[in-house]
N, C-alpha and C. Protein backbone atom coordinates (compact mmCIF):
# COMPACT_ATOMS: atom_id res chain seq x y z
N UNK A 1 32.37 -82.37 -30.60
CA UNK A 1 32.73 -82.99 -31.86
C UNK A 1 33.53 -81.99 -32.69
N UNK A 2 35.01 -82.31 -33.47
CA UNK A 2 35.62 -81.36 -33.88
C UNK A 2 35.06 -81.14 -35.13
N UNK A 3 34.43 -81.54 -35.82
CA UNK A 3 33.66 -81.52 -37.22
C UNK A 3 32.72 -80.38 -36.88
N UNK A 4 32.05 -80.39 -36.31
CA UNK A 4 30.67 -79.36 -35.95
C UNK A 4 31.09 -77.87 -35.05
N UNK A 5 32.43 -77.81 -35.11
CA UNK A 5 33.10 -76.48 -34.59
C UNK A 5 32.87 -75.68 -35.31
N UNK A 6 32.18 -74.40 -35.51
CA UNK A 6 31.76 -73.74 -35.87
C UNK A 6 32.32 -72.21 -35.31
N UNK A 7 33.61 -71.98 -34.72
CA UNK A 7 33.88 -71.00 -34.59
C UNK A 7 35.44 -71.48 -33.78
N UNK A 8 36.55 -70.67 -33.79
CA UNK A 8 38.25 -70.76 -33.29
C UNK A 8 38.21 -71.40 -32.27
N UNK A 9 37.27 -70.85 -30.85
CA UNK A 9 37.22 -71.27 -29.74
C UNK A 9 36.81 -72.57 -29.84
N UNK A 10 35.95 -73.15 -30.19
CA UNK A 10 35.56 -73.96 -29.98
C UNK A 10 36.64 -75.17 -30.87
N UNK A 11 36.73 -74.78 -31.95
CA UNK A 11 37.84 -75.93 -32.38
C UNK A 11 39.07 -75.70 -31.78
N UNK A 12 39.62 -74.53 -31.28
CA UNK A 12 40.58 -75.12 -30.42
C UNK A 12 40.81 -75.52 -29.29
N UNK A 13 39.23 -75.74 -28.84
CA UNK A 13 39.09 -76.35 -27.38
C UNK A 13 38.83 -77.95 -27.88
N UNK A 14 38.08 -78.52 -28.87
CA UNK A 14 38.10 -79.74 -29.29
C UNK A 14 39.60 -80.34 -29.49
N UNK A 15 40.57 -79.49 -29.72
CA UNK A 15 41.83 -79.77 -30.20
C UNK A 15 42.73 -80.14 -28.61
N UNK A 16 42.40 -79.05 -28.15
CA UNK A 16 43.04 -79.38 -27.03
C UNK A 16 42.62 -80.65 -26.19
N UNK A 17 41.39 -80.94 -26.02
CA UNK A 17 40.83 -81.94 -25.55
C UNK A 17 41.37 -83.51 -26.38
N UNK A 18 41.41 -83.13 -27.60
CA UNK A 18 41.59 -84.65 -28.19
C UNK A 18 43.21 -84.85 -28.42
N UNK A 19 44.08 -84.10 -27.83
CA UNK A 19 45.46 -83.32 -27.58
C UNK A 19 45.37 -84.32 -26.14
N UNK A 20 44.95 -83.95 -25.05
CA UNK A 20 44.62 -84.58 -23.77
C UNK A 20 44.71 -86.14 -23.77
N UNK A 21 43.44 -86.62 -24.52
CA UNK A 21 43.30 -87.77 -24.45
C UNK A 21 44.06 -88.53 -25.22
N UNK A 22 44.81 -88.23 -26.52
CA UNK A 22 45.68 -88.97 -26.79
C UNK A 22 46.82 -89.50 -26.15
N UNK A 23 47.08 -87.96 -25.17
CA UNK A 23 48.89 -88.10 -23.86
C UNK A 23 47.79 -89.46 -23.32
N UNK A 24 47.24 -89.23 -23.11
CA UNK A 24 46.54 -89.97 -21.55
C UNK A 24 46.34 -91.65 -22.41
N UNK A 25 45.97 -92.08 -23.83
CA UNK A 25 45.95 -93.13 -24.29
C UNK A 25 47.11 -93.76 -24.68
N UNK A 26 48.55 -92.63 -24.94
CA UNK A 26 50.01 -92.96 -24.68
C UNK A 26 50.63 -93.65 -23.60
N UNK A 27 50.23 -92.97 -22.57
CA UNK A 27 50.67 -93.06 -21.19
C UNK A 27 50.05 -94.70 -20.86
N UNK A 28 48.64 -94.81 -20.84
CA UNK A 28 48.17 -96.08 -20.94
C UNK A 28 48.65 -96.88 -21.27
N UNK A 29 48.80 -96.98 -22.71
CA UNK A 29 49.60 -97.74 -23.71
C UNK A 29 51.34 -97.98 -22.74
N UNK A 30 52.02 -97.12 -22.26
CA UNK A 30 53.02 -97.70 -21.74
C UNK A 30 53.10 -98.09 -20.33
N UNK A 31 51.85 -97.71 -19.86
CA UNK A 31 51.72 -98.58 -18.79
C UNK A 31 51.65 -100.60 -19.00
N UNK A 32 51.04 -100.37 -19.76
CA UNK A 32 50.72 -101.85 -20.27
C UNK A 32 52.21 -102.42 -20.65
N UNK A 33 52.78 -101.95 -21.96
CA UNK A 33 54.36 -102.51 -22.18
C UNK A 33 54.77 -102.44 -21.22
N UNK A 34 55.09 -101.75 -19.84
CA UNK A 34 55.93 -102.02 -18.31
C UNK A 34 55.14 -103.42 -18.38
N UNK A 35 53.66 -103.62 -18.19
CA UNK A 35 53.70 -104.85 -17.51
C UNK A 35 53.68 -105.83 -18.68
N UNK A 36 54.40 -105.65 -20.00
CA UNK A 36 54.44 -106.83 -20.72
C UNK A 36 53.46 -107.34 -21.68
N UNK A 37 52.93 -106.96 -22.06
CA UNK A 37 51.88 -106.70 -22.85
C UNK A 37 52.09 -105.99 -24.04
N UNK A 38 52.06 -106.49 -25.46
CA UNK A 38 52.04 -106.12 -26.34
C UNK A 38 51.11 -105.36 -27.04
N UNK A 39 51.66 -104.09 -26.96
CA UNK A 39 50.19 -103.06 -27.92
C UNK A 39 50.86 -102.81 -29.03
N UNK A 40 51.41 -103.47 -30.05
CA UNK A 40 51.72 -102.70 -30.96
C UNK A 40 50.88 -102.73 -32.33
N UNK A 41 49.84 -103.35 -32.12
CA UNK A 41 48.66 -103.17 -32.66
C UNK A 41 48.05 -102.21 -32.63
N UNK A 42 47.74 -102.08 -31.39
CA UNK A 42 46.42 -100.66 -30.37
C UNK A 42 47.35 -99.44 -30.97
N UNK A 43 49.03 -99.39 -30.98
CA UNK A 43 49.54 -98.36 -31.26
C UNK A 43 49.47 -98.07 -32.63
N UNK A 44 49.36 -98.97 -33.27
CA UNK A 44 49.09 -98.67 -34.73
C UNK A 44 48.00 -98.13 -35.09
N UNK A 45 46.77 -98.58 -34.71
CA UNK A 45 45.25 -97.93 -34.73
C UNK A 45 45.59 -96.49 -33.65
N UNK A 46 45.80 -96.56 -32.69
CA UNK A 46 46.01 -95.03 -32.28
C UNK A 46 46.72 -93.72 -32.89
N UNK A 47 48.06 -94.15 -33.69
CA UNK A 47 48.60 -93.55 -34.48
C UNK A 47 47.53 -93.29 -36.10
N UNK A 48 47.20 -93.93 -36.50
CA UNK A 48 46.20 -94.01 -37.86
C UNK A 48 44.61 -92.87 -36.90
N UNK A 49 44.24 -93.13 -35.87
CA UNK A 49 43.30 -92.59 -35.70
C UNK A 49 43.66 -90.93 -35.18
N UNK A 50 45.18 -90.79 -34.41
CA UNK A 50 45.48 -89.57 -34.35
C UNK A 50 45.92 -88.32 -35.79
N UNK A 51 46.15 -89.64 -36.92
CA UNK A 51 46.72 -88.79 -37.97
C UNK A 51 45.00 -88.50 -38.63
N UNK A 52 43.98 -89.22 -39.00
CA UNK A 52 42.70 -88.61 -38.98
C UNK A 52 42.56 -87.93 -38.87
N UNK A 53 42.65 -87.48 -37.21
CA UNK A 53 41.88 -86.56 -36.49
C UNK A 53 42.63 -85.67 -36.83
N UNK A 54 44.09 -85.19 -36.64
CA UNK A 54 45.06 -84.18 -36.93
C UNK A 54 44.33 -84.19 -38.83
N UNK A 55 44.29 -84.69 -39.85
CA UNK A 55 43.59 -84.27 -40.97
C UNK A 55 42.28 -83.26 -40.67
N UNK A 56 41.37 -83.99 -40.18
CA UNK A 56 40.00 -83.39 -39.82
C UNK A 56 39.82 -82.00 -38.89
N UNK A 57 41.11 -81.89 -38.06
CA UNK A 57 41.26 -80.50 -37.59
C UNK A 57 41.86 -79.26 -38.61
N UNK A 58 42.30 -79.91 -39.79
CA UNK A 58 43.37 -78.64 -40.73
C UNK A 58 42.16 -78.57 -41.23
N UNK A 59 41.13 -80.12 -41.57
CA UNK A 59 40.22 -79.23 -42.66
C UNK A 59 39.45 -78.12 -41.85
N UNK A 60 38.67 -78.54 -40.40
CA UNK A 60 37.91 -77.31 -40.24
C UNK A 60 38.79 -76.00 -39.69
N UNK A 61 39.60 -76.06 -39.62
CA UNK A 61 40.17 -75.08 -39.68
C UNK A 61 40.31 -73.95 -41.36
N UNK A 62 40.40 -75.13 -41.71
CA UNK A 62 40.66 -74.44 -43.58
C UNK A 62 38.65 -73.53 -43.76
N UNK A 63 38.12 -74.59 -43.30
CA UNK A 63 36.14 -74.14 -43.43
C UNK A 63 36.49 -72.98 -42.60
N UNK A 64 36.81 -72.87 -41.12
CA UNK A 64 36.24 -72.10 -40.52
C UNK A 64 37.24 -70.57 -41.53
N UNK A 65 38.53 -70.68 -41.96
CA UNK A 65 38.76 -69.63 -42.49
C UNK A 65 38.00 -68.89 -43.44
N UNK A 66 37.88 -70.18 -44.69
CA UNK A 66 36.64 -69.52 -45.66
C UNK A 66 35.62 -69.06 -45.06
N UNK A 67 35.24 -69.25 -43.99
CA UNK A 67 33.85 -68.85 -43.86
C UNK A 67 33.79 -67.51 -43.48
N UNK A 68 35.44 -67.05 -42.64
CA UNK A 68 35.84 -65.53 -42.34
C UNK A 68 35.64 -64.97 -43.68
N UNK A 69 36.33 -65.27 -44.57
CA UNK A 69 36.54 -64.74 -45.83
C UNK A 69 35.58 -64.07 -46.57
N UNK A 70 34.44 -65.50 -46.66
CA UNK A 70 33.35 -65.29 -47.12
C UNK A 70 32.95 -64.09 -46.10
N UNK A 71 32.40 -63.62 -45.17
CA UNK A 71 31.89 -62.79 -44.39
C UNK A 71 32.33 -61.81 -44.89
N UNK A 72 33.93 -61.40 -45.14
CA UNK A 72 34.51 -60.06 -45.01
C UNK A 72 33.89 -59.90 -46.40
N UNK A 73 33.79 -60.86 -47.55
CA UNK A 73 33.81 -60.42 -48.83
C UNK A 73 31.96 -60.04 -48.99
N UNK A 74 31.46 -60.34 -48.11
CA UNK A 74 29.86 -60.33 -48.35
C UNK A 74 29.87 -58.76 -47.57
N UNK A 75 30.29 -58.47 -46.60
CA UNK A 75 30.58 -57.20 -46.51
C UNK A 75 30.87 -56.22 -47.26
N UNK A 76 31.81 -56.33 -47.75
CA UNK A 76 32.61 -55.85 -48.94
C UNK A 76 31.38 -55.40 -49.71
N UNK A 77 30.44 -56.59 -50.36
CA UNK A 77 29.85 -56.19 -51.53
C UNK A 77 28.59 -55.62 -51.43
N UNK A 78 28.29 -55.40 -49.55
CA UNK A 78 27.13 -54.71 -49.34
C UNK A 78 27.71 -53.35 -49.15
C-alpha cells in the first residue's frame, strides 16, 4: 500500500509497481478498442484514478521527507 510506505525503498517500489500495472491496464484497454469495444469510460476512471495515485505518491513522499528532517533536527537538538 503506497500510503503506509514508511521509508524511499519501499515507496519507490509501490511506485514502480503501480507504474506496472497501469502500462499493463493501458495495454488492456487497447486491446479491447482493436476488438471494438468502447472504453472511453474505463479510460476516464483510469486516468482520474492514476492522477490520485500520482497525488498520493508526492504526498508521501513530501511525509517521508519531513520525517528525514524531523530526525536530523531532533539530532541537532540532542
Amino acid at each position: 500500500n503506497l500510503t503506509s510506505a514508511d521509508n524511499e525503498k519501499m515507496w519507490q517500489a509501490q511506485g514502480r509497481m503501480l507504474t506496472a500495472q497501469s502500462l499493463k491496464i493501458n495495454a488492456l484497454l487497447q486491446a479491447l478498442r482493436e476488438q471494438g469495444f468502447d472504453t472511453t469510460a474505463i479510460e476516464q476512471q483510469e486516468q482520474e484514478i492514476s492522477r490520485s495515485l500520482r497525488q498520493q505518491g508526492e504526498l508521501v513522499g513530501r511525509r517521508l521527507q519531513l520525517r528525514q528532517q524531523q530526525r536530523q533536527l531532533s539530532q541537532q537538538i540532542v
